[in-house]
Protein backbone atom coordinates (compact mmCIF):
# COMPACT_ATOMS: atom_id res chain seq x y z
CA UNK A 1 -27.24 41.05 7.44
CA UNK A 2 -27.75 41.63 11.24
CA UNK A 3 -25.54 40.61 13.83
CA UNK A 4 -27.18 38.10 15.01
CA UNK A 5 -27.95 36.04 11.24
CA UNK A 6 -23.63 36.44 11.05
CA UNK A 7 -23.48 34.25 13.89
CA UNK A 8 -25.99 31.90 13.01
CA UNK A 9 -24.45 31.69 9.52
CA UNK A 10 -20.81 31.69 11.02
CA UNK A 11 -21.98 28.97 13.28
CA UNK A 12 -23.55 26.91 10.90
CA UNK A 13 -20.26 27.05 9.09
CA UNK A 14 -18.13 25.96 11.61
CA UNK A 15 -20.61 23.30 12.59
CA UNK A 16 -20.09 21.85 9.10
CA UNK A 17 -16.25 22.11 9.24
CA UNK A 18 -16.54 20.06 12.65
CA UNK A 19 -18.75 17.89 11.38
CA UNK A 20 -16.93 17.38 7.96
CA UNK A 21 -13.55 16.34 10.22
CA UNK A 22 -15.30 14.05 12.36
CA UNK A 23 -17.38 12.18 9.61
CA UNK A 24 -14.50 12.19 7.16
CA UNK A 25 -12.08 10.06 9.40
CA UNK A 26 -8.64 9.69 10.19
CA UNK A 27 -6.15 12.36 9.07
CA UNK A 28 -2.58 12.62 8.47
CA UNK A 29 -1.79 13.34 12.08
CA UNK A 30 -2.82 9.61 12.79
CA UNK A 31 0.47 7.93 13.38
CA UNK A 32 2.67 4.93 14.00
CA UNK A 33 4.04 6.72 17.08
CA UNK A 34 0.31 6.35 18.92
CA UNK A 35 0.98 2.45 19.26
CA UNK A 36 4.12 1.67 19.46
CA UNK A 37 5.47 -0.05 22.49
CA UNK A 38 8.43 1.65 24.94
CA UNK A 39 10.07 -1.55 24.08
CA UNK A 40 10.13 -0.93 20.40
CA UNK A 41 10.30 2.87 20.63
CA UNK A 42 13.57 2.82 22.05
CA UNK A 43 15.15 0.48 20.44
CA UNK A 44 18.56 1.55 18.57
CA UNK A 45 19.17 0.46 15.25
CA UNK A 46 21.76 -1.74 14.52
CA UNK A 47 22.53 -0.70 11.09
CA UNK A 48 24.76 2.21 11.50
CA UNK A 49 25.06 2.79 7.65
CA UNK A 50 24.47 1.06 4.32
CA UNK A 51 27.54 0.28 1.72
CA UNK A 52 26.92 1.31 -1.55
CA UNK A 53 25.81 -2.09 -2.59
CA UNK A 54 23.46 -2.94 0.02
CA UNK A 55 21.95 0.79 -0.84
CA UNK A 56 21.13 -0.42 -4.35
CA UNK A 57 19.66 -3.76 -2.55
CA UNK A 58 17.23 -1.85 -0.59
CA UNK A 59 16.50 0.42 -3.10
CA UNK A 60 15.16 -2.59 -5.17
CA UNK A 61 13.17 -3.55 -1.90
CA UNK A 62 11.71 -0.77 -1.23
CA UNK A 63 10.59 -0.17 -5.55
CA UNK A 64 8.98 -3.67 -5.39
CA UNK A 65 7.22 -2.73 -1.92
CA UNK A 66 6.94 0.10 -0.62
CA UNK A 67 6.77 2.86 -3.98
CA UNK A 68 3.66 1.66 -4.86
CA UNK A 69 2.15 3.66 -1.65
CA UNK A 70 5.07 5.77 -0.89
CA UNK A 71 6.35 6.68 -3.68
CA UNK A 72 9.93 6.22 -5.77
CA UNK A 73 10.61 9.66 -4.11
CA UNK A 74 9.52 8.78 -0.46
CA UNK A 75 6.74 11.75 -0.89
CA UNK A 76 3.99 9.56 -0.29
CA UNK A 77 2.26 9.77 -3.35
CA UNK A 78 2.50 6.59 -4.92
CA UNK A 79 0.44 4.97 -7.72
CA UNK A 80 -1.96 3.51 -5.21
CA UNK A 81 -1.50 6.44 -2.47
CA UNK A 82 -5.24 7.99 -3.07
CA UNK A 83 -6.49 4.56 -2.54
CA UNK A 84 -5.39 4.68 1.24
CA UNK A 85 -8.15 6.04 3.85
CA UNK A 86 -4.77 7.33 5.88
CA UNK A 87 -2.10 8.75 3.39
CA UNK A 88 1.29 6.83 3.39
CA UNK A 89 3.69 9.11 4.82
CA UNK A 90 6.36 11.32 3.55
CA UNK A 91 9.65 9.94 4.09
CA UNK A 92 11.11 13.45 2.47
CA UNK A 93 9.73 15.66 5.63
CA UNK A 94 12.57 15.65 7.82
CA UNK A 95 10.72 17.63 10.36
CA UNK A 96 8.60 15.04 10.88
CA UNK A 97 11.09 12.05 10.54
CA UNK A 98 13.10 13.67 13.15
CA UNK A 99 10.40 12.73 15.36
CA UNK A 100 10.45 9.16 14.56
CA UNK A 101 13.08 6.89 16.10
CA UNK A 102 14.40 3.98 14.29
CA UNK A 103 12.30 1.95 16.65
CA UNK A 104 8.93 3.18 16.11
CA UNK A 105 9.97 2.93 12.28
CA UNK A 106 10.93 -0.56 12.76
CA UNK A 107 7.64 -1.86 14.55
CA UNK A 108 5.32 0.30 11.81
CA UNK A 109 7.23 -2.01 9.55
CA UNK A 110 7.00 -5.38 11.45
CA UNK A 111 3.61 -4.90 12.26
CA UNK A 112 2.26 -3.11 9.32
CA UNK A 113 -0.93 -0.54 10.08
CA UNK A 114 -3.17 -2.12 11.95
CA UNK A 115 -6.77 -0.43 11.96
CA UNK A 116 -4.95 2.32 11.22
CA UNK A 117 -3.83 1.98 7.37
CA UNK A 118 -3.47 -0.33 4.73
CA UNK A 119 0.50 -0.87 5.22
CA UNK A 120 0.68 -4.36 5.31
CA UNK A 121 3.57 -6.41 7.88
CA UNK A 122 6.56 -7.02 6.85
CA UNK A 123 7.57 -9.27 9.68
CA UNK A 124 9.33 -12.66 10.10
CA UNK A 125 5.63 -13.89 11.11
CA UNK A 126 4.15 -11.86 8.24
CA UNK A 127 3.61 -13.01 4.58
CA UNK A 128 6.11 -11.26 3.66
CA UNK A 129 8.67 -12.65 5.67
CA UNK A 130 11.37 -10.32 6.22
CA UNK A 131 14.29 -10.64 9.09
CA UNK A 132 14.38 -8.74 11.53
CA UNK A 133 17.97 -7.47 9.74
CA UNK A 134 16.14 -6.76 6.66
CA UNK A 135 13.74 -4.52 8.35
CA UNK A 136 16.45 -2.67 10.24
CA UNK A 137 18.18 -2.10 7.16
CA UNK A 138 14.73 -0.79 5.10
CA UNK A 139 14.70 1.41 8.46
CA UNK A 140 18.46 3.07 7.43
CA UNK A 141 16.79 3.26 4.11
CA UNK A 142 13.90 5.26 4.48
CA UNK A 143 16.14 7.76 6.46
CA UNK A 144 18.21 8.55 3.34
CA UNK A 145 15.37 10.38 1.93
CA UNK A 146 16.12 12.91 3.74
CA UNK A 147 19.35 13.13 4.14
CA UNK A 148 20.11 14.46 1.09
CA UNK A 149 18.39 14.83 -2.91
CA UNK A 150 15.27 13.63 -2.16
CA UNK A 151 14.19 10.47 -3.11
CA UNK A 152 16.46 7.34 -4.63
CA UNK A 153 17.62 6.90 -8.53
């Protein structure tokens, strides 16, 4: 093969890679974080830590709403996961986490996806109906994941 053919093949390549990412949509570095408003992002949670009884609540909370996307482990592989045109996200990655603040967390969880995802709201205003308190508390929640074995019994 001459030079000039490797190029034309290597750029024909690369032209389908492009085009692959563009056509195939959004990816997981789509994220809550894009949308989020100052006013949410930096807000501190209230719930310092969970008592071993309000654990086990949320842990039934999150089983009966979340798993089903996210995952009993927080991985993001739930039953209905490949469904989702953007994954649900990986609780477990601390690295990423890290980069969350309780604030962003809590508004992905008010407001749900958006255009973005399937998440639905959780909100007071939402049909699910949770308190703001609630929603602080799944926040606290989600953040044990990766503080320690991952996932939740």
């Amino acid at each position: 093969m001459s030079t000039s053919q490797g190029k034309k093949a290597l750029w024909v390549l690369l032209s389908g890679c492009l085009l692959g990412c563009v056509v195939s949509g959004p990816t997981l570095s789509q994220s809550a974080r894009d949308d989020v408003p100052a006013e949410y992002a930096e807000l501190a949670n209230p719930v310092d830590d969970l008592p071993p009884d309000r654990i086990r609540y949320f842990e039934k909370k999150y089983k009966a709403q979340c798993a089903r996307c996210h995952g009993i482990d927080g991985r993001g592989k739930g039953k209905d996961a490949a469904e989702r045109r953007v994954p649900p996200r990986d609780f477990t990655d601390a690295a990423f986490m890290a980069t969350r603040s309780d604030g962003e967390l809590f508004y992905q969880i008010l407001t749900g996806g958006g255009d973005r995802s399937a998440m639905p709201a959780y909100g007071p205003r939402s049909d699910v109906g949770w308190s703001e308190e609630k929603i602080w508390g799944m926040v606290r929640f989600v953040r044990i994941f990766t503080e320690g074995p991952a996932g939740v019994d």
